[in-house]
C-alpha atoms as a PDB file:
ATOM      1  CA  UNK A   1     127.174 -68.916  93.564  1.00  0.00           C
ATOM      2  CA  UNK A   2     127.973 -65.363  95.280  1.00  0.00           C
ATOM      3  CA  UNK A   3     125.515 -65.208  98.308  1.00  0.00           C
ATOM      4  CA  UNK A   4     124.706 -62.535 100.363  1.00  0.00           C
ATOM      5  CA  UNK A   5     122.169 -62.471 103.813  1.00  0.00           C
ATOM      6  CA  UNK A   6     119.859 -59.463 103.528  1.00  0.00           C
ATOM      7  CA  UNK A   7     117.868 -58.901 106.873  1.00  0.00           C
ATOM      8  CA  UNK A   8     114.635 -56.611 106.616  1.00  0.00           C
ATOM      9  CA  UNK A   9     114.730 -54.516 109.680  1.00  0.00           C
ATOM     10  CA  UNK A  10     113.195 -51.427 110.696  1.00  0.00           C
ATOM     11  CA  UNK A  11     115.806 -48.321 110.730  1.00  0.00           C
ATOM     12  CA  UNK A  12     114.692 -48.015 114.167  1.00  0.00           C
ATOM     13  CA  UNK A  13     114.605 -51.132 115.363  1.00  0.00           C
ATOM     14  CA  UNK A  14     117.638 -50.703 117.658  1.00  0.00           C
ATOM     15  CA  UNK A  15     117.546 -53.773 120.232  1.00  0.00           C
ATOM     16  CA  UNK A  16     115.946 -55.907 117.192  1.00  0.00           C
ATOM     17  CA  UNK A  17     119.005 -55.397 114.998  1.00  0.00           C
ATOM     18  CA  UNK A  18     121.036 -55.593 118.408  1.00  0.00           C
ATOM     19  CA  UNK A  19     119.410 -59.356 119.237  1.00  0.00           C
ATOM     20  CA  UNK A  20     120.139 -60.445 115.562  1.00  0.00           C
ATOM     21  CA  UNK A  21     123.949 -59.451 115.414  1.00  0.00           C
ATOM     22  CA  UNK A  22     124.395 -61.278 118.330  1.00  0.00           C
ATOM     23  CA  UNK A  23     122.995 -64.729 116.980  1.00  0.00           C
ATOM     24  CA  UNK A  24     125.976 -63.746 113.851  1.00  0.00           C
ATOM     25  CA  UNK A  25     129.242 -66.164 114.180  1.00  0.00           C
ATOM     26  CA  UNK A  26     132.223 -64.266 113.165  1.00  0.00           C
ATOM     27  CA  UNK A  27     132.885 -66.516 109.785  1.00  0.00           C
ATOM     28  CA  UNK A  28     128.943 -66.253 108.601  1.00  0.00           C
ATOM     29  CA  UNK A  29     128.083 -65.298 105.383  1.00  0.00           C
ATOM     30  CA  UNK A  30     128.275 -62.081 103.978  1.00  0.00           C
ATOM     31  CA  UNK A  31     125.103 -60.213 105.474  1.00  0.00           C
ATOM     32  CA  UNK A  32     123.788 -56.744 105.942  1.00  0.00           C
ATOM     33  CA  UNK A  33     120.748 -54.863 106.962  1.00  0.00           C
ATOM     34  CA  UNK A  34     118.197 -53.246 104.792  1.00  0.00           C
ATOM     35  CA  UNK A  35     116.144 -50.535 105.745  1.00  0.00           C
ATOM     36  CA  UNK A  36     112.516 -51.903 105.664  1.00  0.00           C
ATOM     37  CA  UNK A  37     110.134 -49.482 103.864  1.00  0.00           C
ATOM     38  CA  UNK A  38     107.263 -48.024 105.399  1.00  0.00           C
ATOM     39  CA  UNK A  39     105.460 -46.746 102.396  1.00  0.00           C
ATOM     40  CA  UNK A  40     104.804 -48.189  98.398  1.00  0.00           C
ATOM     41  CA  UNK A  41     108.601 -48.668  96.844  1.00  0.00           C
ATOM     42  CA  UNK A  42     108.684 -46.547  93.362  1.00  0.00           C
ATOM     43  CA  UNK A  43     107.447 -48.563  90.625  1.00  0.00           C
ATOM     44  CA  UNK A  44     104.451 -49.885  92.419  1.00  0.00           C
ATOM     45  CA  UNK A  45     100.656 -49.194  92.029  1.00  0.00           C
ATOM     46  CA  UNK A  46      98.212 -50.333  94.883  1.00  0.00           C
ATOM     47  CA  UNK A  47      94.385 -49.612  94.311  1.00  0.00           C
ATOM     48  CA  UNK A  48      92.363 -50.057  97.428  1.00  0.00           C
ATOM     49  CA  UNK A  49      89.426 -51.214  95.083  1.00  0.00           C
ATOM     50  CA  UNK A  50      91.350 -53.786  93.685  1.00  0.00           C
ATOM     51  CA  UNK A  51      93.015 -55.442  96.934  1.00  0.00           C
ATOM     52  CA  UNK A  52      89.139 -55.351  98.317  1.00  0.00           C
ATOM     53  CA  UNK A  53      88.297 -57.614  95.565  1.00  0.00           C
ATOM     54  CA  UNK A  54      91.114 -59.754  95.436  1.00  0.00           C
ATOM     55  CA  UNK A  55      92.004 -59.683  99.181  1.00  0.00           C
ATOM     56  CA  UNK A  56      88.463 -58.759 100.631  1.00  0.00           C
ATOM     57  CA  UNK A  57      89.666 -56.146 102.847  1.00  0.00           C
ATOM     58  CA  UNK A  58      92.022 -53.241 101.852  1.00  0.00           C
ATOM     59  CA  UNK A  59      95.707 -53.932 103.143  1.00  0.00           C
ATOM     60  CA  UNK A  60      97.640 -51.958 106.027  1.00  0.00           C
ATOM     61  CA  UNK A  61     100.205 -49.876 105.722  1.00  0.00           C
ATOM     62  CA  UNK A  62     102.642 -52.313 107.811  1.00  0.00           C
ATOM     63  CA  UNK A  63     101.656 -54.935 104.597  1.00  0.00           C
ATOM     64  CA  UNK A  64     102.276 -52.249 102.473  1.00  0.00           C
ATOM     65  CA  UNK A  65     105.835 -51.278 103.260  1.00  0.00           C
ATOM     66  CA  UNK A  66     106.598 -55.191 103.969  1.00  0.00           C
ATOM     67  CA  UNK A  67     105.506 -55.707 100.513  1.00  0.00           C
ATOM     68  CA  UNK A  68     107.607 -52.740  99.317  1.00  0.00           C
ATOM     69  CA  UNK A  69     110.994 -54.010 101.150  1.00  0.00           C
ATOM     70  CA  UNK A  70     110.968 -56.977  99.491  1.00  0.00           C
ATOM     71  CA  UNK A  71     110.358 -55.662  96.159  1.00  0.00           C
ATOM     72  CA  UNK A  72     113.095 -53.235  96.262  1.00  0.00           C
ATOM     73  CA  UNK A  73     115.311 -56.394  97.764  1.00  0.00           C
ATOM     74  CA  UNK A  74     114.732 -58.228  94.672  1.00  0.00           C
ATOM     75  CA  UNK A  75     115.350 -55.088  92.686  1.00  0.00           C
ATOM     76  CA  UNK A  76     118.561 -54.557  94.172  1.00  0.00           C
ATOM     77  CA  UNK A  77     119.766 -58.147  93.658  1.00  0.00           C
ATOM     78  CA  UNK A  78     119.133 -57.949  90.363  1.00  0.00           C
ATOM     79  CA  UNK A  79     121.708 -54.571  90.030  1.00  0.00           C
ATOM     80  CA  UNK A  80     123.969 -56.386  91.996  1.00  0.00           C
ATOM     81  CA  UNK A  81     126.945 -59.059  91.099  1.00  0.00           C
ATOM     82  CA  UNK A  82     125.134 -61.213  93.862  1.00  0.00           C
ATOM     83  CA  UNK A  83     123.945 -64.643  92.426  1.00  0.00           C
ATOM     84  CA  UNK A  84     121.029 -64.853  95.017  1.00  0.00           C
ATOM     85  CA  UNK A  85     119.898 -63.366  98.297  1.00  0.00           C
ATOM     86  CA  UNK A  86     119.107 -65.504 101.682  1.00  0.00           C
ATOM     87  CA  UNK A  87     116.399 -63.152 102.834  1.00  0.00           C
ATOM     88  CA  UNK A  88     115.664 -62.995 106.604  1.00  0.00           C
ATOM     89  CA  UNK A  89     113.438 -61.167 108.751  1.00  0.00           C
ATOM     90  CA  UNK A  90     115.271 -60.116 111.586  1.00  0.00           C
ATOM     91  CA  UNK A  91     112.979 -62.076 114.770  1.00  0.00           C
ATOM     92  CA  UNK A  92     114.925 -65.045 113.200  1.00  0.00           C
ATOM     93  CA  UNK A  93     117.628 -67.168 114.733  1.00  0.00           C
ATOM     94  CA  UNK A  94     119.472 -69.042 111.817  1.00  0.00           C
ATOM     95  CA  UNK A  95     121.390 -72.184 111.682  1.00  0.00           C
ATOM     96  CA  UNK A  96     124.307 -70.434 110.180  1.00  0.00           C
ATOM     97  CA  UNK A  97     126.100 -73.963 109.097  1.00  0.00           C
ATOM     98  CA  UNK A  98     122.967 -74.542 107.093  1.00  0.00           C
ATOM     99  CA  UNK A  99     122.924 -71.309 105.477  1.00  0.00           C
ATOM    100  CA  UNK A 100     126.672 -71.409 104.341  1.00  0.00           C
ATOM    101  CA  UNK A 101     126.130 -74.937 103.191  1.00  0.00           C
ATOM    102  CA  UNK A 102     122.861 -74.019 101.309  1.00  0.00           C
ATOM    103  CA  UNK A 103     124.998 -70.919  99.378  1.00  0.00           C
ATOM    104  CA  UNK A 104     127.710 -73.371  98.177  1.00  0.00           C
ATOM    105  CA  UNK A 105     124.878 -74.738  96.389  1.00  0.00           C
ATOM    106  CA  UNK A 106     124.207 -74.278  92.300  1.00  0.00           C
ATOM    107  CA  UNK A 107     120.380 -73.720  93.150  1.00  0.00           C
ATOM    108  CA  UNK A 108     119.663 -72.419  89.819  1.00  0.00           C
ATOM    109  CA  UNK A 109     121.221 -75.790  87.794  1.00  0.00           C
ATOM    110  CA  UNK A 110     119.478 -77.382  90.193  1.00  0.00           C
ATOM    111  CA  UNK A 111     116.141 -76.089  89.184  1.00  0.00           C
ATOM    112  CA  UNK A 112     115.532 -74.409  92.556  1.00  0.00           C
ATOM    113  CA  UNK A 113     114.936 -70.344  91.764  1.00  0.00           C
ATOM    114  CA  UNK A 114     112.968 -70.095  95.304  1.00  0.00           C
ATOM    115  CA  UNK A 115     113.509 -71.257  98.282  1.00  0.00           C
ATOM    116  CA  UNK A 116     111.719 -71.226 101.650  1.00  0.00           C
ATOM    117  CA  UNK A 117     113.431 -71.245 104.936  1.00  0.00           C
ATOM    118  CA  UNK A 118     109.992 -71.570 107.167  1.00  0.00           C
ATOM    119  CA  UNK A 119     106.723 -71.157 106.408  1.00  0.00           C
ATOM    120  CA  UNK A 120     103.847 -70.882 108.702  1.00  0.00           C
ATOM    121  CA  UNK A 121     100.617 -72.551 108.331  1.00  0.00           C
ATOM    122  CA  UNK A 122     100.434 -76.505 107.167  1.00  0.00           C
ATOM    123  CA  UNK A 123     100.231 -76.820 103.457  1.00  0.00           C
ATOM    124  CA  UNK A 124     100.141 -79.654 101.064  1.00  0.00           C
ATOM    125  CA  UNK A 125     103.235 -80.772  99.225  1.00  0.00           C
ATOM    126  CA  UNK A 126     105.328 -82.816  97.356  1.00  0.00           C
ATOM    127  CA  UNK A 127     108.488 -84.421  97.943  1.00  0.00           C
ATOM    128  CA  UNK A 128     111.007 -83.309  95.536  1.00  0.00           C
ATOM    129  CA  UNK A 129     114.392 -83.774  96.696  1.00  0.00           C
ATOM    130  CA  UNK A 130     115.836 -85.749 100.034  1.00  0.00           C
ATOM    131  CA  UNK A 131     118.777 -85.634 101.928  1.00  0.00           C
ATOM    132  CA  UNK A 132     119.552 -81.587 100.261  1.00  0.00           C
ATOM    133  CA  UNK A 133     122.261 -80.469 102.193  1.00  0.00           C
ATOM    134  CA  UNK A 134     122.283 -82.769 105.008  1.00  0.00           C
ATOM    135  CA  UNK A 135     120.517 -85.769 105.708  1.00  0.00           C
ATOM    136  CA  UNK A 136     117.407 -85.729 107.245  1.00  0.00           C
ATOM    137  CA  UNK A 137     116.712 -82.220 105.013  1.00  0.00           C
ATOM    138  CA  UNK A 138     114.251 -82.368 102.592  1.00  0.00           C
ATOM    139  CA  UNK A 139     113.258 -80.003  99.489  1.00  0.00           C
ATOM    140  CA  UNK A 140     109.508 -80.232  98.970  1.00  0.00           C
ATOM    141  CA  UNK A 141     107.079 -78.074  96.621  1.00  0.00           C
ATOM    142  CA  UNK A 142     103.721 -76.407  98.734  1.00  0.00           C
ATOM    143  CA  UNK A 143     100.959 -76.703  96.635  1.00  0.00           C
ATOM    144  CA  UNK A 144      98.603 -74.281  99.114  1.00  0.00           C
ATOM    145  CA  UNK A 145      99.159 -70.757 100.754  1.00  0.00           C
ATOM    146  CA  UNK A 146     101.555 -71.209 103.628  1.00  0.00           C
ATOM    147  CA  UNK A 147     102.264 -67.407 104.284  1.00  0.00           C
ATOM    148  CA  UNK A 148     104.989 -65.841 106.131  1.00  0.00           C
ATOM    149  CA  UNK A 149     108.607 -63.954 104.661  1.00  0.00           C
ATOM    150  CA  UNK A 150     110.587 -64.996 107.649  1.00  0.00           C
ATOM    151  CA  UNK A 151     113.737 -66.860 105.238  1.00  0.00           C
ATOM    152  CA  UNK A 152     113.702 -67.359 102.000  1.00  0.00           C
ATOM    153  CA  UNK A 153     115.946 -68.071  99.263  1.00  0.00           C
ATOM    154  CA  UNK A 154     115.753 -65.872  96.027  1.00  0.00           C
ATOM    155  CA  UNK A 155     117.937 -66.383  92.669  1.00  0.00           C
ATOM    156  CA  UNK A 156     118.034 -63.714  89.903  1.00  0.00           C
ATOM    157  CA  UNK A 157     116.087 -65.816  87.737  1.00  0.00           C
ATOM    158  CA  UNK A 158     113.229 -65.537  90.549  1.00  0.00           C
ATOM    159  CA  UNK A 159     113.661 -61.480  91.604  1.00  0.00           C
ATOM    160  CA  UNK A 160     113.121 -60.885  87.573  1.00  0.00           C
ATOM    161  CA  UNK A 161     109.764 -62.528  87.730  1.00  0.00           C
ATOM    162  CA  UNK A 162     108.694 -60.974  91.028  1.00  0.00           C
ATOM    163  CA  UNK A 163     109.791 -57.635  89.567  1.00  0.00           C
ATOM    164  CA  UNK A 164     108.194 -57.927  86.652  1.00  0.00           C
ATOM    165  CA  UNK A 165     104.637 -59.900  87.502  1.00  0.00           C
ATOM    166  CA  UNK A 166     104.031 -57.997  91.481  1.00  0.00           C
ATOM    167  CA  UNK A 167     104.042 -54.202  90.221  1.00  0.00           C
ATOM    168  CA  UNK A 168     100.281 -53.857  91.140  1.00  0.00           C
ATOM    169  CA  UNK A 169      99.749 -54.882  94.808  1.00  0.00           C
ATOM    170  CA  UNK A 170      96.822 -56.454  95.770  1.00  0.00           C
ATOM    171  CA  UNK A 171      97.802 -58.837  98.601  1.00  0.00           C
ATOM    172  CA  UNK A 172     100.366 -58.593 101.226  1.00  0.00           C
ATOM    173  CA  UNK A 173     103.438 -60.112 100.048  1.00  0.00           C
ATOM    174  CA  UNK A 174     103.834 -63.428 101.520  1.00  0.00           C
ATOM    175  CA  UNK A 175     100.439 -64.310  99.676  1.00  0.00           C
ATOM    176  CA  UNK A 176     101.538 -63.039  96.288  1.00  0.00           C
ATOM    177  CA  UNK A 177     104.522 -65.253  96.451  1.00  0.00           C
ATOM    178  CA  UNK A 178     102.732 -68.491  97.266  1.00  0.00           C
ATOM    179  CA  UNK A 179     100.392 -68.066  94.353  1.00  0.00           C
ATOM    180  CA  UNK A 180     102.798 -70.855  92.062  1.00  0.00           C
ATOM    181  CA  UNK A 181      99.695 -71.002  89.921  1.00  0.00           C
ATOM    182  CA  UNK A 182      99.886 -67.439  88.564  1.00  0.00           C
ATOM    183  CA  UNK A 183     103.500 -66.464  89.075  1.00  0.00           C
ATOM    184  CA  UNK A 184     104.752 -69.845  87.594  1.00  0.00           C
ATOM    185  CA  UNK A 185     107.853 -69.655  90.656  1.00  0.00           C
ATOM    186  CA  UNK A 186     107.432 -73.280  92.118  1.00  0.00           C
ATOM    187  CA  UNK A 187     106.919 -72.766  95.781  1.00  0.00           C
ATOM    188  CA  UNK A 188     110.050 -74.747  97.547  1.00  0.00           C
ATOM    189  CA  UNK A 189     110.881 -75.298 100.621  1.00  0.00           C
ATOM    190  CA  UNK A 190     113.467 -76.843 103.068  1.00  0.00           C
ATOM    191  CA  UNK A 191     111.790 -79.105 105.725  1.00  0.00           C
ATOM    192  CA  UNK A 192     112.767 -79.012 108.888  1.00  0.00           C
ATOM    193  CA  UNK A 193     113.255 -75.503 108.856  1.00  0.00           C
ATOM    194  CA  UNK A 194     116.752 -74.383 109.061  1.00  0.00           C
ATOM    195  CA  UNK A 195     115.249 -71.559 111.318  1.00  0.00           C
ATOM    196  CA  UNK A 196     113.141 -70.623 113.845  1.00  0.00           C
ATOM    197  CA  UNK A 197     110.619 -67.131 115.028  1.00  0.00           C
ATOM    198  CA  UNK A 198     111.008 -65.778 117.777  1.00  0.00           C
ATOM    199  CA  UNK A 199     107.783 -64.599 120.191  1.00  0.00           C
ATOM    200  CA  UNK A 200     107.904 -60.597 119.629  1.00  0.00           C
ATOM    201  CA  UNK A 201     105.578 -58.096 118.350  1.00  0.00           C
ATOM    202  CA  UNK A 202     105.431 -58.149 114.989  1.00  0.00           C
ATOM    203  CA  UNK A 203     105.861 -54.523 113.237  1.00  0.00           C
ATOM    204  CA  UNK A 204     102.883 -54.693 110.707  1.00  0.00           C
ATOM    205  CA  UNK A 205     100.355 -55.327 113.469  1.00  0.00           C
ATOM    206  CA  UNK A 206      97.517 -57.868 114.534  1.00  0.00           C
ATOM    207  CA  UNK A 207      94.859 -55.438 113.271  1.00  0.00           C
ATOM    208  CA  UNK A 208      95.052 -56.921 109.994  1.00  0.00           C
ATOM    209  CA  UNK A 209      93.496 -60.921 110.905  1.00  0.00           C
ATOM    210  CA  UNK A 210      90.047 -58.598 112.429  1.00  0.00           C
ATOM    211  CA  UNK A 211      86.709 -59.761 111.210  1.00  0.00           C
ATOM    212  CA  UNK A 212      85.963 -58.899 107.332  1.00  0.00           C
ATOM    213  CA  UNK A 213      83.117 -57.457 105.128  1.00  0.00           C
ATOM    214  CA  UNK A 214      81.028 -60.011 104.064  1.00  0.00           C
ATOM    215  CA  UNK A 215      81.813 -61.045 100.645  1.00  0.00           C
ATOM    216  CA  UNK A 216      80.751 -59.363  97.335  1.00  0.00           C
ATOM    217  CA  UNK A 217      79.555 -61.462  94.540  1.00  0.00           C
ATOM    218  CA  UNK A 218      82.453 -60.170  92.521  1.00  0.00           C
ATOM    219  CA  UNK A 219      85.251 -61.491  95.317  1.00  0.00           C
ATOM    220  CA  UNK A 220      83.378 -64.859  95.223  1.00  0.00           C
ATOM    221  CA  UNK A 221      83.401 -65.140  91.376  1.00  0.00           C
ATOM    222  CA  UNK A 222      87.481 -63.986  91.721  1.00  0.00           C
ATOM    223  CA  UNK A 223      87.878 -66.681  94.460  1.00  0.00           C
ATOM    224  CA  UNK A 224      86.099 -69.566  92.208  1.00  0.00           C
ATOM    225  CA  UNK A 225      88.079 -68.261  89.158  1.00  0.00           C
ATOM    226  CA  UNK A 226      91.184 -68.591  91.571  1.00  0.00           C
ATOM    227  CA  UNK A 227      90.306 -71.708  92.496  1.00  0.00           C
ATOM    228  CA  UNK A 228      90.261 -73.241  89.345  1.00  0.00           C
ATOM    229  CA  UNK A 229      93.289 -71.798  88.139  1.00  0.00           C
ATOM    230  CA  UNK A 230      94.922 -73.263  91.030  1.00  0.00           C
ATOM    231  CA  UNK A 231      93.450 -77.063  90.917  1.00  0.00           C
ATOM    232  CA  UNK A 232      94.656 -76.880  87.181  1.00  0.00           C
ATOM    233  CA  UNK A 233      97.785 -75.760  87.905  1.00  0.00           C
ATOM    234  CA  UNK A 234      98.451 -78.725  90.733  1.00  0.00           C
ATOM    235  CA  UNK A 235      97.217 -81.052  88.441  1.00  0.00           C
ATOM    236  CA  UNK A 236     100.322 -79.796  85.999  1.00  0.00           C
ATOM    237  CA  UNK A 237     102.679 -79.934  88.708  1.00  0.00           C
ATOM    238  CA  UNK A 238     101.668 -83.629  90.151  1.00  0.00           C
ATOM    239  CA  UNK A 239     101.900 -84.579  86.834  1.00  0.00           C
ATOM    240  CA  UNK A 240     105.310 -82.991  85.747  1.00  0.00           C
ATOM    241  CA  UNK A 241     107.210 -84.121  89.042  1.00  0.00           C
ATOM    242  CA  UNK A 242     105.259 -87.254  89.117  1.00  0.00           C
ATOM    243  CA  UNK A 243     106.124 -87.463  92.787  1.00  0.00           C
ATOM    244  CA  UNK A 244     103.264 -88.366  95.101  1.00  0.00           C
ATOM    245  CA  UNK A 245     101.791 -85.677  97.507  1.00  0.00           C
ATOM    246  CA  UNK A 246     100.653 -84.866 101.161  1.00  0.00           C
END
């Protein structure tokens, strides 16, 4: 596979983009910065109506342009010759050994299309590979929201479905892509996490986790129907891999 690193940074984010390139050995993969978005990325439609009811609270405009980057990222993968993109956020410090490793990989004959590098709140899973890369690695399949674009893995195959199925935003971006149950991407990951975050400030903001509206009867009704579609959905899954879960 041809692999490139693509690290979403803020154009202005001087000493950010200054700690990253220092973490960089001088035979890494081929990586570059993009230029994270502060604003919706053409193509895209958000309706503050909508994300109220699906999200319960309309979404900032730090979610907004995080959402956009990675759109456009996925866009521009697909116009590329690139097989896949390792996509890092750039508070990250990467085990670069893993990441070359993980790009000499055939993901897609593998049946892997996504791929995350961290995620950050406990989730249920299955077990679907062990021993990937290195021993002691494991590939396993979240089953709940685990939030967080820190690293990720995305194929072609993937970026076509994200393109196609996220054009309306109603959640911030990290929750879009762990919704398996609508998207139909299975939500992989590598465990232990071949990275790790570092303590700063993040650039969207805290503002965003403050108290919420209490909820309308039409967000409950869209969280039971979500709920259902979800239970069904695991049920497929457990069923398919036949693997046992956490």
């Amino acid at each position: 596979m041809k692999v490139k690193v693509v690290v979403v940074s803020l154009d202005t984010a001087s000493d950010r983009r200054a700690r990253f390139s220092a973490t960089v050995p001088a035979d890494s993969l081929d990586w570059e910065f993009f230029d994270a978005h502060r604003g919706l990325a053409p193509g895209l439609r958000y309706d503050e109506a909508e994300a109220i009811r699906r999200k319960g609270r309309p979404l900032k405009p730090g979610e907004l342009g995080c959402y956009s980057s990675h759109y456009a990222i996925w866009q521009q993968l697909l116009e590329s010759d690139d097989d896949a993109y390792i996509v890092l956020e750039d508070d990250v410090v990467p085990d670069w050994k893993f990441l070359a490793a993980l790009a000499r990989e055939p993901l897609v004959q593998r049946g892997i299309r996504y791929l995350r590098l961290y995620y950050k709140y406990p989730a249920r899973y299955l077990v679907r590979e062990r021993n990937f890369v290195r021993r002691s690695t494991s590939i396993i399949e979240l089953l709940d929201l685990a939030f967080g674009t820190q690293g990720y893995v995305v194929t072609k195959p993937a970026a076509e479905v994200f393109v196609k199925t996220f054009r309306n935003v109603v959640r911030p971006v990290d929750d879009q892509l762990d919704r398996h149950w609508e998207h139909g991407v299975p939500n992989l990951s590598v465990f232990p996490f071949p990275l790790f975050e570092m303590m700063l400030e993040s650039d969207i903001g805290d503002d965003r986790f403050a108290a919420q509206p209490p909820r309308t009867l039409a967000r409950r009704m869209d969280m039971w129907r979500d709920r259902v579609s979800k239970r069904l959905a695991i049920a497929r899954r457990r069923r398919d891999v036949g693997i046992a879960g956490r």
